[in-house]
PDB file of N, CA and C in Angstrom:
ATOM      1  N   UNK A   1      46.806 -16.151-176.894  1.00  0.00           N
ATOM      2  CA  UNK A   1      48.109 -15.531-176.974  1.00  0.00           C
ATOM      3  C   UNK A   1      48.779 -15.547-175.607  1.00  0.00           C
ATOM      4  N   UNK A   2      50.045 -15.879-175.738  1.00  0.00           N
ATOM      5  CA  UNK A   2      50.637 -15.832-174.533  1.00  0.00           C
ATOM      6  C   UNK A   2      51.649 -14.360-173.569  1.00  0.00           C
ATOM      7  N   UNK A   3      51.658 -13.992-172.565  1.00  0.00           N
ATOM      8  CA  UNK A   3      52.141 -12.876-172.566  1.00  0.00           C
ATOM      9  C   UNK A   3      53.144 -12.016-173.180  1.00  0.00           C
ATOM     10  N   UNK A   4      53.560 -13.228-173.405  1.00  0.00           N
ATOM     11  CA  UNK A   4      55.285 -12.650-174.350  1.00  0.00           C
ATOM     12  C   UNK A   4      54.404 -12.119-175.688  1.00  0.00           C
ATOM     13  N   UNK A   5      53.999 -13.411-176.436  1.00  0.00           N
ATOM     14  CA  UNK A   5      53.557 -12.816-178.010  1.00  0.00           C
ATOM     15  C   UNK A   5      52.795 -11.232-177.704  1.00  0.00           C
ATOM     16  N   UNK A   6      52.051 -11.221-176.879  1.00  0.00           N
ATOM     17  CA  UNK A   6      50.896  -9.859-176.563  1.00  0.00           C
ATOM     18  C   UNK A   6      52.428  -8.581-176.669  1.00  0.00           C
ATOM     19  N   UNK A   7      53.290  -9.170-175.385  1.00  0.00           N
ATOM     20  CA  UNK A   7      54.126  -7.981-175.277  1.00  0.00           C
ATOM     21  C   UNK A   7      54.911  -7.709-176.746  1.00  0.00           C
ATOM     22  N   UNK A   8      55.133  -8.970-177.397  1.00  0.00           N
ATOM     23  CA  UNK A   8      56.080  -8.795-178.659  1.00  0.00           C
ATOM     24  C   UNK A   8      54.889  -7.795-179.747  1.00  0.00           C
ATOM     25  N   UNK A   9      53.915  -8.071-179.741  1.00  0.00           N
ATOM     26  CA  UNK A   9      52.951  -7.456-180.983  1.00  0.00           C
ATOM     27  C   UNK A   9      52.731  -6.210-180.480  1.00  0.00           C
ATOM     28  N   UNK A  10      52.795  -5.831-179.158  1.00  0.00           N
ATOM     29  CA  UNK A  10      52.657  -4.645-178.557  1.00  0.00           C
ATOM     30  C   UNK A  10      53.961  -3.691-178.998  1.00  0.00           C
ATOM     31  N   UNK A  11      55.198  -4.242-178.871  1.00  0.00           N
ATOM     32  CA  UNK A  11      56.392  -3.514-179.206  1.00  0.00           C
ATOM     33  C   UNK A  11      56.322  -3.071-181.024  1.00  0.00           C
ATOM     34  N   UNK A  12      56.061  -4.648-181.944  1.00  0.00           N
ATOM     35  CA  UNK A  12      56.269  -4.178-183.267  1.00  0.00           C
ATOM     36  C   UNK A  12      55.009  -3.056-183.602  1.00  0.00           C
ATOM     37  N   UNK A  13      54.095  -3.040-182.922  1.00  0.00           N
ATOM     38  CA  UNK A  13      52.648  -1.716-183.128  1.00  0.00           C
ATOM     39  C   UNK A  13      53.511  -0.587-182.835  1.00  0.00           C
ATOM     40  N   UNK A  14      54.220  -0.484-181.832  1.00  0.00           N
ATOM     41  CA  UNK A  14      54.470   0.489-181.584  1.00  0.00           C
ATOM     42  C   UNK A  14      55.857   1.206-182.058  1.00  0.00           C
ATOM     43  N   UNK A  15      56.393   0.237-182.668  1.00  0.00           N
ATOM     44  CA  UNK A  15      57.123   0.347-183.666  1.00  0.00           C
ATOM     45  C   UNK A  15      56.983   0.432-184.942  1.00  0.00           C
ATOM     46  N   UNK A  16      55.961   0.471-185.394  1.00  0.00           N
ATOM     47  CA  UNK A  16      55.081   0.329-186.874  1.00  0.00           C
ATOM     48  C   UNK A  16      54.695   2.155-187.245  1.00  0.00           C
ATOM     49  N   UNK A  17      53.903   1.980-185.999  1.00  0.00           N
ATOM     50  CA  UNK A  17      53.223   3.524-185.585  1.00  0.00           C
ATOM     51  C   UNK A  17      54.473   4.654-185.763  1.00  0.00           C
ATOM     52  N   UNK A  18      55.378   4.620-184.940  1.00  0.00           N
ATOM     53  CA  UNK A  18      56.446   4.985-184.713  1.00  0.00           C
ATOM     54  C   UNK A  18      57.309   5.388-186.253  1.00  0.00           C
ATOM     55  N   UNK A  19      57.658   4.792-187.009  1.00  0.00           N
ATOM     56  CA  UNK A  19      57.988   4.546-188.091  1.00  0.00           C
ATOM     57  C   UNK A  19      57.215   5.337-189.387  1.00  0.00           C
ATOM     58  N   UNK A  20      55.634   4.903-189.294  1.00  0.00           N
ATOM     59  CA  UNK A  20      54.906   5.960-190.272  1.00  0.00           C
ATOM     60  C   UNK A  20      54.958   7.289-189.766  1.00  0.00           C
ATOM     61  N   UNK A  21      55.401   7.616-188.478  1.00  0.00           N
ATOM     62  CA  UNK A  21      54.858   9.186-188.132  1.00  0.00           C
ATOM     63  C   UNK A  21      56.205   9.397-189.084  1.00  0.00           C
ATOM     64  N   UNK A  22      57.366   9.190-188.465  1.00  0.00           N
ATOM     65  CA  UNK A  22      58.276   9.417-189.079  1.00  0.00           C
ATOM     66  C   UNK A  22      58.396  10.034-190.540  1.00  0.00           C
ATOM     67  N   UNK A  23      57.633   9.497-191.330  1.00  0.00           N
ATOM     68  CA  UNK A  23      57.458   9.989-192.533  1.00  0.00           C
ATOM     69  C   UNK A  23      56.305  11.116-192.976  1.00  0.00           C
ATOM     70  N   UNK A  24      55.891  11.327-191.650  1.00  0.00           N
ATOM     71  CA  UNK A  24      55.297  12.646-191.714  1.00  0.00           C
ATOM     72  C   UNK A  24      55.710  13.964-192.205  1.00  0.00           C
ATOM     73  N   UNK A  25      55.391  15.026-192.542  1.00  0.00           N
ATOM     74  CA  UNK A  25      55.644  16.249-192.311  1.00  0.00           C
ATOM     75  C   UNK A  25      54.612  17.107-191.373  1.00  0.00           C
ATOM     76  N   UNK A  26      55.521  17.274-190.367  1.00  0.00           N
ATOM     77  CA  UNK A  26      55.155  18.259-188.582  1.00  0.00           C
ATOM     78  C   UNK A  26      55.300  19.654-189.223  1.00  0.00           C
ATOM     79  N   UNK A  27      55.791  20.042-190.051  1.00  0.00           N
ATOM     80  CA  UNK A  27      56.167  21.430-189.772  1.00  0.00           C
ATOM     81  C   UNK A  27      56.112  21.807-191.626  1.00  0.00           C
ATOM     82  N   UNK A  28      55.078  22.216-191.744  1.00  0.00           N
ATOM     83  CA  UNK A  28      54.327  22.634-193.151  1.00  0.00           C
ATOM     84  C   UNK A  28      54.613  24.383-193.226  1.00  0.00           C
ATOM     85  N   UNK A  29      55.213  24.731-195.065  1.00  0.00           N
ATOM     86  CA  UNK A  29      55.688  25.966-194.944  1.00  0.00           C
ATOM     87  C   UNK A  29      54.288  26.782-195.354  1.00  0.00           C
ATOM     88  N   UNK A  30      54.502  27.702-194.393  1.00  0.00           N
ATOM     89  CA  UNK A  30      52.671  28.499-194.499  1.00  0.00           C
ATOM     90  C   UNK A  30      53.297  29.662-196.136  1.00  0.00           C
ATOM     91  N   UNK A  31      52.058  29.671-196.392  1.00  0.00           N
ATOM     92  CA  UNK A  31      51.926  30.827-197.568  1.00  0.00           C
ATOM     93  C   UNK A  31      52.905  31.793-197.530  1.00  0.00           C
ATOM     94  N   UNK A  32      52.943  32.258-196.133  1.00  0.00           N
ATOM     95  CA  UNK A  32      54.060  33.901-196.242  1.00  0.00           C
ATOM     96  C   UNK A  32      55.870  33.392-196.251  1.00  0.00           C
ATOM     97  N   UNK A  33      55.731  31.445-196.199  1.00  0.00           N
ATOM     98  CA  UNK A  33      57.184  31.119-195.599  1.00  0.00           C
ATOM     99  C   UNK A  33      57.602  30.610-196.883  1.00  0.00           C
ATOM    100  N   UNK A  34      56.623  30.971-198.268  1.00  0.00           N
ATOM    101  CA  UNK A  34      57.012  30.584-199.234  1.00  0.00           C
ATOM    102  C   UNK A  34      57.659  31.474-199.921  1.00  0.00           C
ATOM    103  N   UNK A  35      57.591  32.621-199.747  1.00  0.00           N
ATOM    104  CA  UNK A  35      58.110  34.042-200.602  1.00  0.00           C
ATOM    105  C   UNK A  35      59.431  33.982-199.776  1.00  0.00           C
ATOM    106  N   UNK A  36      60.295  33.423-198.915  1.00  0.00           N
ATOM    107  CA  UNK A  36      61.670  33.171-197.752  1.00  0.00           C
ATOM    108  C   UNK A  36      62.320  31.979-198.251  1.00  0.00           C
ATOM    109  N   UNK A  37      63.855  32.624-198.702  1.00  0.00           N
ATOM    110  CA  UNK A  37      64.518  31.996-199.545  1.00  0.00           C
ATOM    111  C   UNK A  37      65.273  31.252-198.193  1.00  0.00           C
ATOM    112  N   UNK A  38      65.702  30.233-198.163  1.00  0.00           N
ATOM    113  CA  UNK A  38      67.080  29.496-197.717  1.00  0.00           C
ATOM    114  C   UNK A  38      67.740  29.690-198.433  1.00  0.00           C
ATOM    115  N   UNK A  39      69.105  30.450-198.013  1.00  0.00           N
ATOM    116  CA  UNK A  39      70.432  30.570-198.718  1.00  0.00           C
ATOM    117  C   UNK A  39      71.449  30.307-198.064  1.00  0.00           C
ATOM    118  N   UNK A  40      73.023  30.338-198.611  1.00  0.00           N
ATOM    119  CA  UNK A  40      74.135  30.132-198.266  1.00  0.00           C
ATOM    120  C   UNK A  40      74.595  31.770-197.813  1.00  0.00           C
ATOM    121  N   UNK A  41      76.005  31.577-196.941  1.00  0.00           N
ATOM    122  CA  UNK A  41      76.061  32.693-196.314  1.00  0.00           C
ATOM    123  C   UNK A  41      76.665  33.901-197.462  1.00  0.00           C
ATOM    124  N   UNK A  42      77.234  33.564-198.400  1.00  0.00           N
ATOM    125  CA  UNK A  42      77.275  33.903-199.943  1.00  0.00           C
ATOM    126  C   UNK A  42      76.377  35.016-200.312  1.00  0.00           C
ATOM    127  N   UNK A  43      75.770  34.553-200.402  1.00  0.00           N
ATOM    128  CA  UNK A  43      74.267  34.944-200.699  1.00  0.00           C
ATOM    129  C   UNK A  43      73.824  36.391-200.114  1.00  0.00           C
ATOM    130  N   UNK A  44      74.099  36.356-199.109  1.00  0.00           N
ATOM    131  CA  UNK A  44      73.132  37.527-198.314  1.00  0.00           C
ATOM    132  C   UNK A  44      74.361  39.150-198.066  1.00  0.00           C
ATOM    133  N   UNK A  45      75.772  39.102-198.158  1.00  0.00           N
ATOM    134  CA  UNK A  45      76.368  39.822-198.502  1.00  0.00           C
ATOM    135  C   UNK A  45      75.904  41.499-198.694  1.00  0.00           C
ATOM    136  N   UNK A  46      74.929  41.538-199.591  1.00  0.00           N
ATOM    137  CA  UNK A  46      74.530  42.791-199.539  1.00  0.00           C
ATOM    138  C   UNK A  46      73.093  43.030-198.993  1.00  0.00           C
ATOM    139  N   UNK A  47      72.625  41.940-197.905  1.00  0.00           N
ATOM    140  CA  UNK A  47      71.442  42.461-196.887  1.00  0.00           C
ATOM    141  C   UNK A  47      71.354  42.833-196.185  1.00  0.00           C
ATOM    142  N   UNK A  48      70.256  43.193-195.871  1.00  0.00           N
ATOM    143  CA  UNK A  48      70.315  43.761-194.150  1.00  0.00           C
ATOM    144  C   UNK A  48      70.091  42.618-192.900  1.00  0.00           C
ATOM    145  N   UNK A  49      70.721  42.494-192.125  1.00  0.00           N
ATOM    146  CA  UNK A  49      70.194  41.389-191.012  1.00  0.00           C
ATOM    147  C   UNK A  49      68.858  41.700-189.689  1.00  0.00           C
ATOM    148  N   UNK A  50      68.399  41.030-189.652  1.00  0.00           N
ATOM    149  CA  UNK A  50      66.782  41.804-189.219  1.00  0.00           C
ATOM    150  C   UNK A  50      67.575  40.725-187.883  1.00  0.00           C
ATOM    151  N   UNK A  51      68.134  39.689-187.625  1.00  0.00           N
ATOM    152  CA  UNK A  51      67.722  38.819-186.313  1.00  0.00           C
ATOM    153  C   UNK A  51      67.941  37.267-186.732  1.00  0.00           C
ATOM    154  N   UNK A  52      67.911  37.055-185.253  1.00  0.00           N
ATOM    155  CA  UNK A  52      68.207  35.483-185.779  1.00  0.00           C
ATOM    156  C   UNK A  52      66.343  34.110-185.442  1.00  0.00           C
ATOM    157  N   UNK A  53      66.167  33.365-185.937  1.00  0.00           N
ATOM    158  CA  UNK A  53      65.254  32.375-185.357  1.00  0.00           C
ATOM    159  C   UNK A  53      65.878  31.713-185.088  1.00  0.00           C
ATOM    160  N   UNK A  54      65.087  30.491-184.403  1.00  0.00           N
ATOM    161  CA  UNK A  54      65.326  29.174-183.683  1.00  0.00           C
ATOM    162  C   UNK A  54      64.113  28.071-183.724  1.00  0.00           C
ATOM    163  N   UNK A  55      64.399  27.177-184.802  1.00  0.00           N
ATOM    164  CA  UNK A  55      63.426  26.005-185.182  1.00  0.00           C
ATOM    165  C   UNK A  55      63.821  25.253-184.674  1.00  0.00           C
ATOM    166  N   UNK A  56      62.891  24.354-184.107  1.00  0.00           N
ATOM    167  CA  UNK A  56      62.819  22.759-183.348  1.00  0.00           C
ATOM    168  C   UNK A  56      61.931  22.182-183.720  1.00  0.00           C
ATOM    169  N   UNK A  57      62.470  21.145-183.820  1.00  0.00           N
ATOM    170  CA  UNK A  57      61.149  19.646-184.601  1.00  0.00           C
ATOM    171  C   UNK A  57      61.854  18.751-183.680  1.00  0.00           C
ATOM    172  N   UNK A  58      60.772  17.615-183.795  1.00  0.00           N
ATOM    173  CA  UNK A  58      61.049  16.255-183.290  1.00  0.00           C
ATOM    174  C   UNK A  58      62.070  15.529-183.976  1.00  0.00           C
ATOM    175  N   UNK A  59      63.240  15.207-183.312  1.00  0.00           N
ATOM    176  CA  UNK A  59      64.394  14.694-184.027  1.00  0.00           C
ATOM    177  C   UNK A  59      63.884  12.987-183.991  1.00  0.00           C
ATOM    178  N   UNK A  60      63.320  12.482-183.148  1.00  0.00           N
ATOM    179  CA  UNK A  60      63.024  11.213-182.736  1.00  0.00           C
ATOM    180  C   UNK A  60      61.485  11.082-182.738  1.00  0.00           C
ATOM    181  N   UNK A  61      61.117   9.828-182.793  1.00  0.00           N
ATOM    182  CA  UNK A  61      60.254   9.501-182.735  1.00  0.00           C
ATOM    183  C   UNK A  61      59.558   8.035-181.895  1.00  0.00           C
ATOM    184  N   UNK A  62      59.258   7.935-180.475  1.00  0.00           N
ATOM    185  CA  UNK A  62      59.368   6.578-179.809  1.00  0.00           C
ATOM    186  C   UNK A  62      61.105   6.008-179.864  1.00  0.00           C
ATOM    187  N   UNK A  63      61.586   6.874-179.860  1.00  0.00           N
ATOM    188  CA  UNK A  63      62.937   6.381-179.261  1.00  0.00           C
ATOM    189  C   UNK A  63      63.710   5.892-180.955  1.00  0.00           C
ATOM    190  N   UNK A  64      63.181   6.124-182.072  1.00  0.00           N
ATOM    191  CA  UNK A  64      63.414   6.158-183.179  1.00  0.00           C
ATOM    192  C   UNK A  64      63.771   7.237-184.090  1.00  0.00           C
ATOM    193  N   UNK A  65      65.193   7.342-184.508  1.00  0.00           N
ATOM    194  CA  UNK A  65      65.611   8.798-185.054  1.00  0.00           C
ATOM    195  C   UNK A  65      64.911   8.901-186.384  1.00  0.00           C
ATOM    196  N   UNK A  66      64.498   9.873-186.818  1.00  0.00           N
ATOM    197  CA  UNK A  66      63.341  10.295-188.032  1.00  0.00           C
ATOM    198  C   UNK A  66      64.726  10.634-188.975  1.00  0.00           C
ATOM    199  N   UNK A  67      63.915  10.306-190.219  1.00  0.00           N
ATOM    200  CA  UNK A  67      65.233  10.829-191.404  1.00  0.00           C
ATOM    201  C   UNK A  67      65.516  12.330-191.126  1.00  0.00           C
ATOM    202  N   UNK A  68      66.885  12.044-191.514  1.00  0.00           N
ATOM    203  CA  UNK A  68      68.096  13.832-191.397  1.00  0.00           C
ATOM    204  C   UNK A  68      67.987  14.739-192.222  1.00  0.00           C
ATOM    205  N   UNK A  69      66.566  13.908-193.490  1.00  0.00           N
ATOM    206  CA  UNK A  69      66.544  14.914-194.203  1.00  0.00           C
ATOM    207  C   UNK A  69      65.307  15.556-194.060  1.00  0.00           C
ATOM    208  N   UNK A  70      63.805  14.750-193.825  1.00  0.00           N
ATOM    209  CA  UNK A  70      62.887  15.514-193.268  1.00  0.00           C
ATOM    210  C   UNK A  70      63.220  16.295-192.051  1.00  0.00           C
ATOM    211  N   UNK A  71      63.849  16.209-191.025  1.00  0.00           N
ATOM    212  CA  UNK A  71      63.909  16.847-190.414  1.00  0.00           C
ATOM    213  C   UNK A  71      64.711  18.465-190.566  1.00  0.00           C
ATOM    214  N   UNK A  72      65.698  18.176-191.439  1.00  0.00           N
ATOM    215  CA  UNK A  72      66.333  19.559-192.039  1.00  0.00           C
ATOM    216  C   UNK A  72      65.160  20.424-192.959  1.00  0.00           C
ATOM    217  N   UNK A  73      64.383  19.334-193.586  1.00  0.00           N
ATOM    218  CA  UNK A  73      63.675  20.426-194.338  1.00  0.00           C
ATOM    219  C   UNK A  73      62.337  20.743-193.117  1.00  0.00           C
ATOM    220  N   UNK A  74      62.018  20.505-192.366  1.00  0.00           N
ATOM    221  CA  UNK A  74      61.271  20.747-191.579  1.00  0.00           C
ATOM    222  C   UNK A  74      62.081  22.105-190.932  1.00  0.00           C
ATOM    223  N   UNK A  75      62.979  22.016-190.478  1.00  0.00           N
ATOM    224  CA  UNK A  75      63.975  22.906-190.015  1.00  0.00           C
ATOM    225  C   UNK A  75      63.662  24.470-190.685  1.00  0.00           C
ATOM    226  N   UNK A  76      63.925  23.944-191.769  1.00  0.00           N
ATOM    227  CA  UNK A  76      64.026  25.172-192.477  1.00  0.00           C
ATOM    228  C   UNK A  76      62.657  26.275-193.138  1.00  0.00           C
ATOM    229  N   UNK A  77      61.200  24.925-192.953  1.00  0.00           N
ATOM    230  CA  UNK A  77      60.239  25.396-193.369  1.00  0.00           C
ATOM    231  C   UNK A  77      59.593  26.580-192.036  1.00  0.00           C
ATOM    232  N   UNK A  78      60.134  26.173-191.022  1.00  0.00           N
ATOM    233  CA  UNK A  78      59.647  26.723-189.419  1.00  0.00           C
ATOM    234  C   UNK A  78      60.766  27.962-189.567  1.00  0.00           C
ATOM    235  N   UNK A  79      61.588  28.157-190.106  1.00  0.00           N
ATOM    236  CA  UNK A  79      62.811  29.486-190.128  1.00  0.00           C
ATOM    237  C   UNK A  79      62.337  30.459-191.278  1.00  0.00           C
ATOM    238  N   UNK A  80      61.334  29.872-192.335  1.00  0.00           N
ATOM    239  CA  UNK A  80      61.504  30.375-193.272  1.00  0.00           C
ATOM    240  C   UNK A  80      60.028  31.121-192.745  1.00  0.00           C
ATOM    241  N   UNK A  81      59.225  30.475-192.085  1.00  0.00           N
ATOM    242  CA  UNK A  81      57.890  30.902-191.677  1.00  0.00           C
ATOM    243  C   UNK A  81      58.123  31.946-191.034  1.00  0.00           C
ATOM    244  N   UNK A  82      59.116  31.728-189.586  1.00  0.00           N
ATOM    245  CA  UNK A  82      59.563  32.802-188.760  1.00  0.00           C
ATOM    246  C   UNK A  82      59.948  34.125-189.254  1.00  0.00           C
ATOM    247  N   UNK A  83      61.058  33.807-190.688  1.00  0.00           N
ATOM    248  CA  UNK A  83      61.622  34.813-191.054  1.00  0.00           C
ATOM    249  C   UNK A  83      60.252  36.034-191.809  1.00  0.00           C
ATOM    250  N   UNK A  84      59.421  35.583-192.076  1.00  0.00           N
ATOM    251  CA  UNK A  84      58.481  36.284-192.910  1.00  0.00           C
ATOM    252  C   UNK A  84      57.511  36.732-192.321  1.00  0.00           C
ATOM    253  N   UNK A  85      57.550  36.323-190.592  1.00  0.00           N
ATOM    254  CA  UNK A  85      57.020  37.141-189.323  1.00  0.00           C
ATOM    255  C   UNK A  85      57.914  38.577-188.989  1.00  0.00           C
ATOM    256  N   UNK A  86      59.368  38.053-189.752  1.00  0.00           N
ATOM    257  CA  UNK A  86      60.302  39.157-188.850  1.00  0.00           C
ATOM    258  C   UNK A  86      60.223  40.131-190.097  1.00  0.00           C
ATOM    259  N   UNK A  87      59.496  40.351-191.088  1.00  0.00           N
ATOM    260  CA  UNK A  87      59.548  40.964-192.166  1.00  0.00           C
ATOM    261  C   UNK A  87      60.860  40.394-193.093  1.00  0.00           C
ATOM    262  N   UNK A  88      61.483  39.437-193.094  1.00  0.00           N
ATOM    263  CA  UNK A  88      63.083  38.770-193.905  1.00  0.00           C
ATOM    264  C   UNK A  88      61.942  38.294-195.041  1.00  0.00           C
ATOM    265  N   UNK A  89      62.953  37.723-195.642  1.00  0.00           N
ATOM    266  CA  UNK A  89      62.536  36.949-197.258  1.00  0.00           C
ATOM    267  C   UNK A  89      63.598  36.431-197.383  1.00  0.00           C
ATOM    268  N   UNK A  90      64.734  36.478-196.384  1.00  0.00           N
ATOM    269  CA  UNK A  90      65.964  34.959-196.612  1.00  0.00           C
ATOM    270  C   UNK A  90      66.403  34.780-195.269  1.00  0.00           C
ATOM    271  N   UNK A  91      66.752  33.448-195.048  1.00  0.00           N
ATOM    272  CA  UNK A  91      67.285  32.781-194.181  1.00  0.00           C
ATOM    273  C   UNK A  91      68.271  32.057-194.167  1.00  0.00           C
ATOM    274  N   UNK A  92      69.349  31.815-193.412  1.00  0.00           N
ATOM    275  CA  UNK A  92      70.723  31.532-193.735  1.00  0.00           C
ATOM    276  C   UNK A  92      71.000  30.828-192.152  1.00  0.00           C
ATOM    277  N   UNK A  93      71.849  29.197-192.527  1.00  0.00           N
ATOM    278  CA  UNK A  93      71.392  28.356-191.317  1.00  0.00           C
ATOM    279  C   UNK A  93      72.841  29.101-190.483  1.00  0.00           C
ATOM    280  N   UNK A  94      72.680  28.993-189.430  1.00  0.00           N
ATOM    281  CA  UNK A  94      73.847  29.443-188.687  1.00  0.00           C
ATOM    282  C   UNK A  94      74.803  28.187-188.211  1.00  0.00           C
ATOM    283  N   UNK A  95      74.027  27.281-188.200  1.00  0.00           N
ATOM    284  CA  UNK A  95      75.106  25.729-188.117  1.00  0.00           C
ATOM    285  C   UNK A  95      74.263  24.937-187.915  1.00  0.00           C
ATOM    286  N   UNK A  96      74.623  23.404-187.638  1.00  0.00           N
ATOM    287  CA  UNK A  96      73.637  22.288-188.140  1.00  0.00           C
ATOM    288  C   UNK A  96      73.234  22.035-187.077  1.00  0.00           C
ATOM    289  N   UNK A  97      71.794  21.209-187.505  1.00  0.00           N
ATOM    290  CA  UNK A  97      71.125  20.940-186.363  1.00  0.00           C
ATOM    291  C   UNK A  97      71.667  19.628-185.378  1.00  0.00           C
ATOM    292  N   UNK A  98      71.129  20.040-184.414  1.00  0.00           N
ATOM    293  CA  UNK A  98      71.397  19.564-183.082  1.00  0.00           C
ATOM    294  C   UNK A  98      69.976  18.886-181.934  1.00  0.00           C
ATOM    295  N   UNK A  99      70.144  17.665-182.879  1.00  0.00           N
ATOM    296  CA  UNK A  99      68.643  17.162-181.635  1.00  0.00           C
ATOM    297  C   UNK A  99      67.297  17.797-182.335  1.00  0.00           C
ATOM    298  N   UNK A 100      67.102  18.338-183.354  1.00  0.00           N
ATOM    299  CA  UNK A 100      65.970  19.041-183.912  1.00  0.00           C
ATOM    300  C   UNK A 100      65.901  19.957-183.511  1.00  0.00           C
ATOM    301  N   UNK A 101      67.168  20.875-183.581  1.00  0.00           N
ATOM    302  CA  UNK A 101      67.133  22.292-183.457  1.00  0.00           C
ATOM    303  C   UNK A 101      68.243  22.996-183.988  1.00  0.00           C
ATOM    304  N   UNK A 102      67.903  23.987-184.879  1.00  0.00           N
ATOM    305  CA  UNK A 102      69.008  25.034-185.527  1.00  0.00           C
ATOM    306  C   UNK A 102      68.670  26.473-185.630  1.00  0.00           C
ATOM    307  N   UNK A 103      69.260  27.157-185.823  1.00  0.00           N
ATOM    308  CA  UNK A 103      69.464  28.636-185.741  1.00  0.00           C
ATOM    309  C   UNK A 103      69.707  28.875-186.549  1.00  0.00           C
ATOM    310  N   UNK A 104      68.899  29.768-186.765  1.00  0.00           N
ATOM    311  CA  UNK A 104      68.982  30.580-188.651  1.00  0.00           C
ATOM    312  C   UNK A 104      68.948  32.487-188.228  1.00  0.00           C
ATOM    313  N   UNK A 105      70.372  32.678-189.158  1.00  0.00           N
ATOM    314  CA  UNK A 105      70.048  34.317-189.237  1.00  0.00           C
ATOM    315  C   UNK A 105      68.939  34.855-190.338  1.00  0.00           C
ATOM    316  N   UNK A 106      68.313  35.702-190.217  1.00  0.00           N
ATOM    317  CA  UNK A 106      67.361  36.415-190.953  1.00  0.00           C
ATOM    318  C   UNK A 106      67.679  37.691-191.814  1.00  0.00           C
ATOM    319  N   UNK A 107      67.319  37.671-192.831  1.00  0.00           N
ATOM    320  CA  UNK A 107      67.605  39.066-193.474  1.00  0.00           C
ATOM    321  C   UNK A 107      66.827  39.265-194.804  1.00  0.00           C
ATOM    322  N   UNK A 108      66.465  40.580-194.671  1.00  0.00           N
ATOM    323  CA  UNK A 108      65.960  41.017-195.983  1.00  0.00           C
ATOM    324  C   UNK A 108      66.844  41.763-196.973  1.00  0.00           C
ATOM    325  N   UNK A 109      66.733  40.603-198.501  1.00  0.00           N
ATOM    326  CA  UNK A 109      67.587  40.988-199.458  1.00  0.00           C
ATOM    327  C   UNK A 109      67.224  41.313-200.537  1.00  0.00           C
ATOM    328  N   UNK A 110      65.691  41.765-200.608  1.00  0.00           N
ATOM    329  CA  UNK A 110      65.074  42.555-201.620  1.00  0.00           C
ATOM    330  C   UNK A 110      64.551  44.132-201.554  1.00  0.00           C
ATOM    331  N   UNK A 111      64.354  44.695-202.222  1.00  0.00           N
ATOM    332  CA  UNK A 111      64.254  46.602-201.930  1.00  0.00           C
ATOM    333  C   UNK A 111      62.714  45.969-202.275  1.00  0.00           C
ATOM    334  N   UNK A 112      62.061  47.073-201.381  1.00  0.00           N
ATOM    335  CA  UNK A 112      60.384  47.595-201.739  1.00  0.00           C
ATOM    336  C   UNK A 112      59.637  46.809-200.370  1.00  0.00           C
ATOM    337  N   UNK A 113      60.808  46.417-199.928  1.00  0.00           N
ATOM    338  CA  UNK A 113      59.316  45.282-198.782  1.00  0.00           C
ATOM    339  C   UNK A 113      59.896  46.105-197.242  1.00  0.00           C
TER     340      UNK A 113
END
């Protein structure tokens, strides 16, 4: 093999690699982030607001942007986790993400918890 081909098979590996992470899921919703609704701002009207989070995921990957939609739902699985640390059970995005990062207000909109 000549240096070029080495460097060329070196780039598509690492572009290959690059590509399957991509289709990963980084940010898995734990047990307590499943009972934490994502809602519209609609929605929460008659809750209480406990606070806001702040989720970040990898927007990129090797210099490769990861789909807009795993990454939103990644977004939201890390807000919904947070929120059910802050005692909430809904989360409501405060505006869109930015680079793999958004801000979600928190609030609890059920009686008994």
């Amino acid at each position: 093999m000549t240096r070029r081909t080495q460097r060329l098979a070196g780039r598509i590996a690492t572009t290959l690699v690059a590509l399957a992470l991509a289709g990963c899921e980084w940010a898995p919703l734990t047990r307590e982030g499943e009972g934490v609704t994502l809602a519209r701002p609609e929605h929460v009207q008659n809750c209480r607001r406990l606070g806001e989070a702040t989720a970040k995921v990898k927007s990129e990957v090797g210099g490769i942007a990861r789909d807009p939609a795993t990454v939103a739902e990644e977004l939201g699985n890390l807000a919904r986790n947070a929120a059910a640390g802050m005692g909430g059970d809904t989360v409501v995005p405060s505006g869109q993400p930015v680079w793999g990062e958004q801000r979600f207000t928190v609030y609890r909109c059920r009686q008994g918890r």
